[in-house]
C-alpha atoms as a PDB file:
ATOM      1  CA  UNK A   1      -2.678  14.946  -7.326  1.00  0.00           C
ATOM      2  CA  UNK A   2      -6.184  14.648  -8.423  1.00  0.00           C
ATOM      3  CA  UNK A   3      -8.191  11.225  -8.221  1.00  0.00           C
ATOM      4  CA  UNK A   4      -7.549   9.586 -11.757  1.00  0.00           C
ATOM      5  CA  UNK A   5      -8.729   5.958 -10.828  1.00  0.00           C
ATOM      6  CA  UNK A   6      -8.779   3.842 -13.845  1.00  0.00           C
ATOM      7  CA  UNK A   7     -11.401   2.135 -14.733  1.00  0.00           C
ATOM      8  CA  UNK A   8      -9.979  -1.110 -15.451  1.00  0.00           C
ATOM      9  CA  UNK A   9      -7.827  -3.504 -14.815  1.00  0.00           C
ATOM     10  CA  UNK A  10      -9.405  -4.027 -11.049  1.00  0.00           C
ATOM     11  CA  UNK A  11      -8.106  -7.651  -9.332  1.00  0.00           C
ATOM     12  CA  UNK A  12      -9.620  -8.324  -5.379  1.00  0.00           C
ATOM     13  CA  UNK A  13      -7.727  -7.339  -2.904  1.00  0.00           C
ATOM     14  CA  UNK A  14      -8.114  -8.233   0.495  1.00  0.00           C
ATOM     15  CA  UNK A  15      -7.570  -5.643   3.115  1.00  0.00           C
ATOM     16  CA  UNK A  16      -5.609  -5.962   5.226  1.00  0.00           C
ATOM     17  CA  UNK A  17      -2.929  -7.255   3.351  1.00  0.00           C
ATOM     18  CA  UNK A  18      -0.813  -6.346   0.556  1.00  0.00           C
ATOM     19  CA  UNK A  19      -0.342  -5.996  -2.865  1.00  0.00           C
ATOM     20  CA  UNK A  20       2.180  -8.488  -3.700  1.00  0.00           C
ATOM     21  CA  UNK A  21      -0.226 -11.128  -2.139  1.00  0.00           C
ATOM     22  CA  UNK A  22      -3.252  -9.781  -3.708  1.00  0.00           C
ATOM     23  CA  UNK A  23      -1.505  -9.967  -7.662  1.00  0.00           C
ATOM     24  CA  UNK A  24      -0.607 -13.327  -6.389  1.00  0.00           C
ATOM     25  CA  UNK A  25      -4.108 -14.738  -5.759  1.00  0.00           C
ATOM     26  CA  UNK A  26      -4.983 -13.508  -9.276  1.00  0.00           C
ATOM     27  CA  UNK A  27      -2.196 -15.146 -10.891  1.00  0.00           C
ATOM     28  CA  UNK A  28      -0.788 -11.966 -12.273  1.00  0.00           C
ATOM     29  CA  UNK A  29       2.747 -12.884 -10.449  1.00  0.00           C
ATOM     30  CA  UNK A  30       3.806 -16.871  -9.539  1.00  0.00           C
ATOM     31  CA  UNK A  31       3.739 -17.654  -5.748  1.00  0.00           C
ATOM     32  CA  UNK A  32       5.597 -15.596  -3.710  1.00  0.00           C
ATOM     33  CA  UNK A  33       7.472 -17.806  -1.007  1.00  0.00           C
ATOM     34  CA  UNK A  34       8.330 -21.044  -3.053  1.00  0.00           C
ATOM     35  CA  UNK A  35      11.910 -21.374  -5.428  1.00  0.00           C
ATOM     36  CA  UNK A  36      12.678 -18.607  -7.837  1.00  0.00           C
ATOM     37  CA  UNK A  37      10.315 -15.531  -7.435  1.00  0.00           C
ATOM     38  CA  UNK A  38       8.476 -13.487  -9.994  1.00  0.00           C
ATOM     39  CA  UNK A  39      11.008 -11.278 -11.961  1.00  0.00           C
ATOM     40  CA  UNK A  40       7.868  -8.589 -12.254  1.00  0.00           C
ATOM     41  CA  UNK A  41       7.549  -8.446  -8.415  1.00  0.00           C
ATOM     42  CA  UNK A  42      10.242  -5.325  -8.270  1.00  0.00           C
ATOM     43  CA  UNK A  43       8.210  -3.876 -11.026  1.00  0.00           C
ATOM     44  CA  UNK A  44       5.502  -4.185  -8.251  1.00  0.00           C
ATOM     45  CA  UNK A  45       7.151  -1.827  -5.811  1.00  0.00           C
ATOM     46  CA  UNK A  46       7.858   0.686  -8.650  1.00  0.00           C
ATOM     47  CA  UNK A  47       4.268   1.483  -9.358  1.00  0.00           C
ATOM     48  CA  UNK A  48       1.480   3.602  -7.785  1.00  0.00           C
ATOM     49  CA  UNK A  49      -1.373   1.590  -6.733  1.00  0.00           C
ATOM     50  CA  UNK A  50      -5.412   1.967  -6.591  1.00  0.00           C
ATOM     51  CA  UNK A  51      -7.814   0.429  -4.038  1.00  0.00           C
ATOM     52  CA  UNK A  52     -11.398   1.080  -4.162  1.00  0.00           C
ATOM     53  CA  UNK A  53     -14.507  -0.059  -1.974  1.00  0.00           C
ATOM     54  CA  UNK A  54     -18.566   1.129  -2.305  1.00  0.00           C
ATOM     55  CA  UNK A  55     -20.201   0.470   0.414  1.00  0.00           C
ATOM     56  CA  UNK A  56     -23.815   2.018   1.108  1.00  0.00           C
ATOM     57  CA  UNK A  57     -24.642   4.024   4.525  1.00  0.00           C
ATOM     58  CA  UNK A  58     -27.775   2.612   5.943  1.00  0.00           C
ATOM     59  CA  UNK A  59     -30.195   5.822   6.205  1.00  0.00           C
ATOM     60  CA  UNK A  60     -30.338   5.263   9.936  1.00  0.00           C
ATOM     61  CA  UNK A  61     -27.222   6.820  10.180  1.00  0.00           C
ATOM     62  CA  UNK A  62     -28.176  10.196   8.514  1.00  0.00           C
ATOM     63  CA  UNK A  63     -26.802  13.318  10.310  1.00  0.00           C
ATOM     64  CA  UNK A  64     -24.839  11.196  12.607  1.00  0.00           C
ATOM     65  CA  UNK A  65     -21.374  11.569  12.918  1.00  0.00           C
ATOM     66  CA  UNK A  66     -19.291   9.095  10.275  1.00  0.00           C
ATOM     67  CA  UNK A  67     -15.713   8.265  11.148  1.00  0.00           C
ATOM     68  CA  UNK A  68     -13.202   6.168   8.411  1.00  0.00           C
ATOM     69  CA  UNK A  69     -10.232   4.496  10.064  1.00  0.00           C
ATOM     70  CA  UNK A  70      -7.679   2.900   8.555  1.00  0.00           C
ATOM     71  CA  UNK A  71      -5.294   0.913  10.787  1.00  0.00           C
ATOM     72  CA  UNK A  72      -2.264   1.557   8.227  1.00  0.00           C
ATOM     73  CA  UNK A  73      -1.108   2.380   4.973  1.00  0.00           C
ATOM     74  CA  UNK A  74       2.394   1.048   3.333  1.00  0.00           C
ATOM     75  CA  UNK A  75       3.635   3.511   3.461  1.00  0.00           C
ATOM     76  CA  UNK A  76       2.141   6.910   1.776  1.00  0.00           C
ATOM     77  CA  UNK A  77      -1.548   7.492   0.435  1.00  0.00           C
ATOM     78  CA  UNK A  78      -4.115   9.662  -0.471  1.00  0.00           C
ATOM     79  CA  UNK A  79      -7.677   9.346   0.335  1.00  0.00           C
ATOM     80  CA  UNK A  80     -11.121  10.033  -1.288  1.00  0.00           C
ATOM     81  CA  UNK A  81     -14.963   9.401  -1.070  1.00  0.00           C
ATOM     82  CA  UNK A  82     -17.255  10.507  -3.535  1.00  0.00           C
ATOM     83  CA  UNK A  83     -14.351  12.061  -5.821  1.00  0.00           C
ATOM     84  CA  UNK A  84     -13.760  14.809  -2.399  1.00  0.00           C
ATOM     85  CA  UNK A  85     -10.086  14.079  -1.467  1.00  0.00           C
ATOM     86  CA  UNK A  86     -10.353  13.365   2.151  1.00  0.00           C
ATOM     87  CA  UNK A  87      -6.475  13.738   3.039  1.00  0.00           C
ATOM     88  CA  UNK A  88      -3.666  12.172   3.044  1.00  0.00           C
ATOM     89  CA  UNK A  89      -1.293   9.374   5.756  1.00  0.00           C
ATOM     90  CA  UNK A  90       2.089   8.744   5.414  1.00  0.00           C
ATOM     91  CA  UNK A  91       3.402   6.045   7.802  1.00  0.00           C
ATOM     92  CA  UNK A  92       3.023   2.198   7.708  1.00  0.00           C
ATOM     93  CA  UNK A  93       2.343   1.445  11.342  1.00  0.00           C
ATOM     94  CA  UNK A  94       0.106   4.662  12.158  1.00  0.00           C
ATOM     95  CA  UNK A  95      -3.896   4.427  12.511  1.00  0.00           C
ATOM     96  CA  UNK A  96      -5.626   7.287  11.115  1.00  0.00           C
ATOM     97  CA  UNK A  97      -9.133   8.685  10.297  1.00  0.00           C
ATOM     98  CA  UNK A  98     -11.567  10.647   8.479  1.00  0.00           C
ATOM     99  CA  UNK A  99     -15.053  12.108   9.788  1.00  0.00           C
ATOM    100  CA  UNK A 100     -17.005  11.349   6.062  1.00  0.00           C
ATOM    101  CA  UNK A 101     -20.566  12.659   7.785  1.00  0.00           C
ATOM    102  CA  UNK A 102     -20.339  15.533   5.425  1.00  0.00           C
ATOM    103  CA  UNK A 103     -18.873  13.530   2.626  1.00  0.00           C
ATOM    104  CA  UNK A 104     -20.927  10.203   2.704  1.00  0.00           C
ATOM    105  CA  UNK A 105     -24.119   9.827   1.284  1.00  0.00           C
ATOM    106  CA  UNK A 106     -26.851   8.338   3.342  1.00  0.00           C
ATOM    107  CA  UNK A 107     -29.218   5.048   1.663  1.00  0.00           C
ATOM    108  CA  UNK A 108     -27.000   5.530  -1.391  1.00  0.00           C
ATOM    109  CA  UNK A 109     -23.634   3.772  -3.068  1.00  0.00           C
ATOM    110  CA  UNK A 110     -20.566   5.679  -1.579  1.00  0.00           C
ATOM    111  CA  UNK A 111     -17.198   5.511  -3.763  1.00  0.00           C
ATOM    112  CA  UNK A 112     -14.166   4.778  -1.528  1.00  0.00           C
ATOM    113  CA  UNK A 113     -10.488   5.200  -3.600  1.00  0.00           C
ATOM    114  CA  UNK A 114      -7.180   5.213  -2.156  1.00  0.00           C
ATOM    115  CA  UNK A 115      -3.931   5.721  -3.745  1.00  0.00           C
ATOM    116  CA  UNK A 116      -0.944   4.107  -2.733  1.00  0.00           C
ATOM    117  CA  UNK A 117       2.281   5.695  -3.807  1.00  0.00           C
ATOM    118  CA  UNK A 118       5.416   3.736  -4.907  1.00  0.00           C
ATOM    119  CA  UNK A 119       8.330   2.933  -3.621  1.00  0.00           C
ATOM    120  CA  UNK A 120      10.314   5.660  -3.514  1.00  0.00           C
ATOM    121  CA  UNK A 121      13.044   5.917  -5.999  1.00  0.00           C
ATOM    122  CA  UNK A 122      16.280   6.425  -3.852  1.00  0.00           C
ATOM    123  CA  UNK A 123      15.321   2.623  -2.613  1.00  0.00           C
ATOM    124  CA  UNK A 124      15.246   0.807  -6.123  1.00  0.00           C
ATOM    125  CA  UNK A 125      18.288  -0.035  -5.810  1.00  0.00           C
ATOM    126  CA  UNK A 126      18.741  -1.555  -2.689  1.00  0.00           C
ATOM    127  CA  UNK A 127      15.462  -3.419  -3.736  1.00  0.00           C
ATOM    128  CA  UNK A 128      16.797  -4.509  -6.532  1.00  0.00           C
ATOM    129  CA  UNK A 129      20.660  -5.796  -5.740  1.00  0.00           C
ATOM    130  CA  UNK A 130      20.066  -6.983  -2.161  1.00  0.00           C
ATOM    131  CA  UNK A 131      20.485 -10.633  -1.567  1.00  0.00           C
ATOM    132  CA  UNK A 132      18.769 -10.720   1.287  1.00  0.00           C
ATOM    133  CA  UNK A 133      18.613 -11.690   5.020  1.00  0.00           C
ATOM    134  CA  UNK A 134      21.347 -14.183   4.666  1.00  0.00           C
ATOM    135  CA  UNK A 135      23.649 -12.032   2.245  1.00  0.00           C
ATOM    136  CA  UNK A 136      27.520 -12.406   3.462  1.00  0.00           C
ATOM    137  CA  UNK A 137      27.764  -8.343   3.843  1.00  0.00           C
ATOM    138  CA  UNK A 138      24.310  -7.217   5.060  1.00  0.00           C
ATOM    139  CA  UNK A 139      26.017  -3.908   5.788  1.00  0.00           C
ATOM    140  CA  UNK A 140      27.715  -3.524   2.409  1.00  0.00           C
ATOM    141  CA  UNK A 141      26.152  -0.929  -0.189  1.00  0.00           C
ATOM    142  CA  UNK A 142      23.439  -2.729  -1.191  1.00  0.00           C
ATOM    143  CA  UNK A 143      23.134  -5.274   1.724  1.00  0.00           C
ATOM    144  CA  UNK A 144      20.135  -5.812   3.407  1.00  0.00           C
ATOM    145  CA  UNK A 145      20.715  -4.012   6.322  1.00  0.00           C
ATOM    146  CA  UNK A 146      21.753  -1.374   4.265  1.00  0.00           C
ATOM    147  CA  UNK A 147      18.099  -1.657   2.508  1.00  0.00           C
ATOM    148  CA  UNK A 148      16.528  -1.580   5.587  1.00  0.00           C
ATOM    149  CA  UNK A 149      18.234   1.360   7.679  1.00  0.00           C
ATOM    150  CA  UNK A 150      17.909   3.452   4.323  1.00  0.00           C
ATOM    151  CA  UNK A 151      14.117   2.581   4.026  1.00  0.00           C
ATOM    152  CA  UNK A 152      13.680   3.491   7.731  1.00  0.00           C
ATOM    153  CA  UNK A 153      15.912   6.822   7.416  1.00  0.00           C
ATOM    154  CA  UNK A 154      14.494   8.189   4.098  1.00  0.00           C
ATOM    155  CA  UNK A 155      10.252   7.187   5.170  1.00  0.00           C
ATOM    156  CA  UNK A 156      11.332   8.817   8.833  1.00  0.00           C
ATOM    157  CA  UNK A 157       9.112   5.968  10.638  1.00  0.00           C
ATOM    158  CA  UNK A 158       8.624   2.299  11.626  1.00  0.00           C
ATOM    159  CA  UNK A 159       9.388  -0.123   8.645  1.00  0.00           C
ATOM    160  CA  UNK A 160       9.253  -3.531   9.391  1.00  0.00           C
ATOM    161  CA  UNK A 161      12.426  -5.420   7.718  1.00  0.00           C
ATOM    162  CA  UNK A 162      10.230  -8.414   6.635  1.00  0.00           C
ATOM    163  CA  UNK A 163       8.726  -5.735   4.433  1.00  0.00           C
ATOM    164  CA  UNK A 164      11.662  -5.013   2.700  1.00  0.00           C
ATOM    165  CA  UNK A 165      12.277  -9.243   2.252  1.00  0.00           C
ATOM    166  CA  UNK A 166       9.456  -9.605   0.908  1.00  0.00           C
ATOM    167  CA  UNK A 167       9.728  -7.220  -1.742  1.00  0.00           C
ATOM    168  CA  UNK A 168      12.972  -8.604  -2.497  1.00  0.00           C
ATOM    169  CA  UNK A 169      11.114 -12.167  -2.635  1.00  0.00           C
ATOM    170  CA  UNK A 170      12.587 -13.831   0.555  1.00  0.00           C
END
């Protein structure tokens, strides 16, 4: 995939944290945790998503070595700085890193972008016809258990449960 970042639309995110909350503080979905959820909020889990960040290198650090961590990704991304694709993480409780010394650009405006890839497909429908935590069959075929265990089998790595709730709007 190249780096197609649009350039619109942009909300603020704060990172950490998460999408859902972040289209939440700009009022493009209704609160999260109080009565009836946001219909659009599976719509949220369906979609790739963009983050971006410039930040500027003081020039002191010029020829030194430059390190980007990230302390986790939900749950797959790709990453770039300057438009150079950096690499890629896949794994929502795993810290990775990037040495940018060769990529960064010293007493200039550096262009961070990472893409955040959707939910994958196989899940949309446990997302979608779960009734949650307190469901009477957790277990059944689209119980949340069943969510869960599938999410963990099919991304092959930690995946907190709460994560799948509050997708689900729980």
């Amino acid at each position: 995939m190249s780096a197609r970042i649009p350039a619109a639309g942009w909300i603020h995110a704060q990172v950490p944290g998460n999408i859902q909350g972040d289209l939440e503080s700009a009022h493009a979905l209704r609160p999260l945790w109080y009565g009836a959820t946001d219909t659009n909020l599976y719509e949220v889990a369906r979609k790739d998503w963009w983050y971006r960040k410039d930040f500027v290198v003081p020039v002191a650090y010029a020829g030194k070595r430059l390190t980007l961590v990230f302390d986790g990704v939900d749950e797959r991304c790709d990453v770039w700085l300057n438009g150079c694709k950096l690499g890629a993480n896949a794994g929502m409780f795993r810290r990775f890193e990037f040495d940018i010394s060769e990529a960064s650009k010293s007493g200039q405006t550096n262009h961070l972008a990472v893409w955040i890839a959707r939910m994958p497909e196989e899940l949309v429908p446990l997302l979608i016809n779960s009734d949650g935590p307190g469901e009477k069959n957790p277990f059944g075929q689209y119980g949340f258990m069943t969510g869960v265990n599938k999410t963990r089998e099919l991304l092959k790595d930690l995946k907190n449960p709460w994560e799948f709730s509050a997708t689900i709007g729980l």
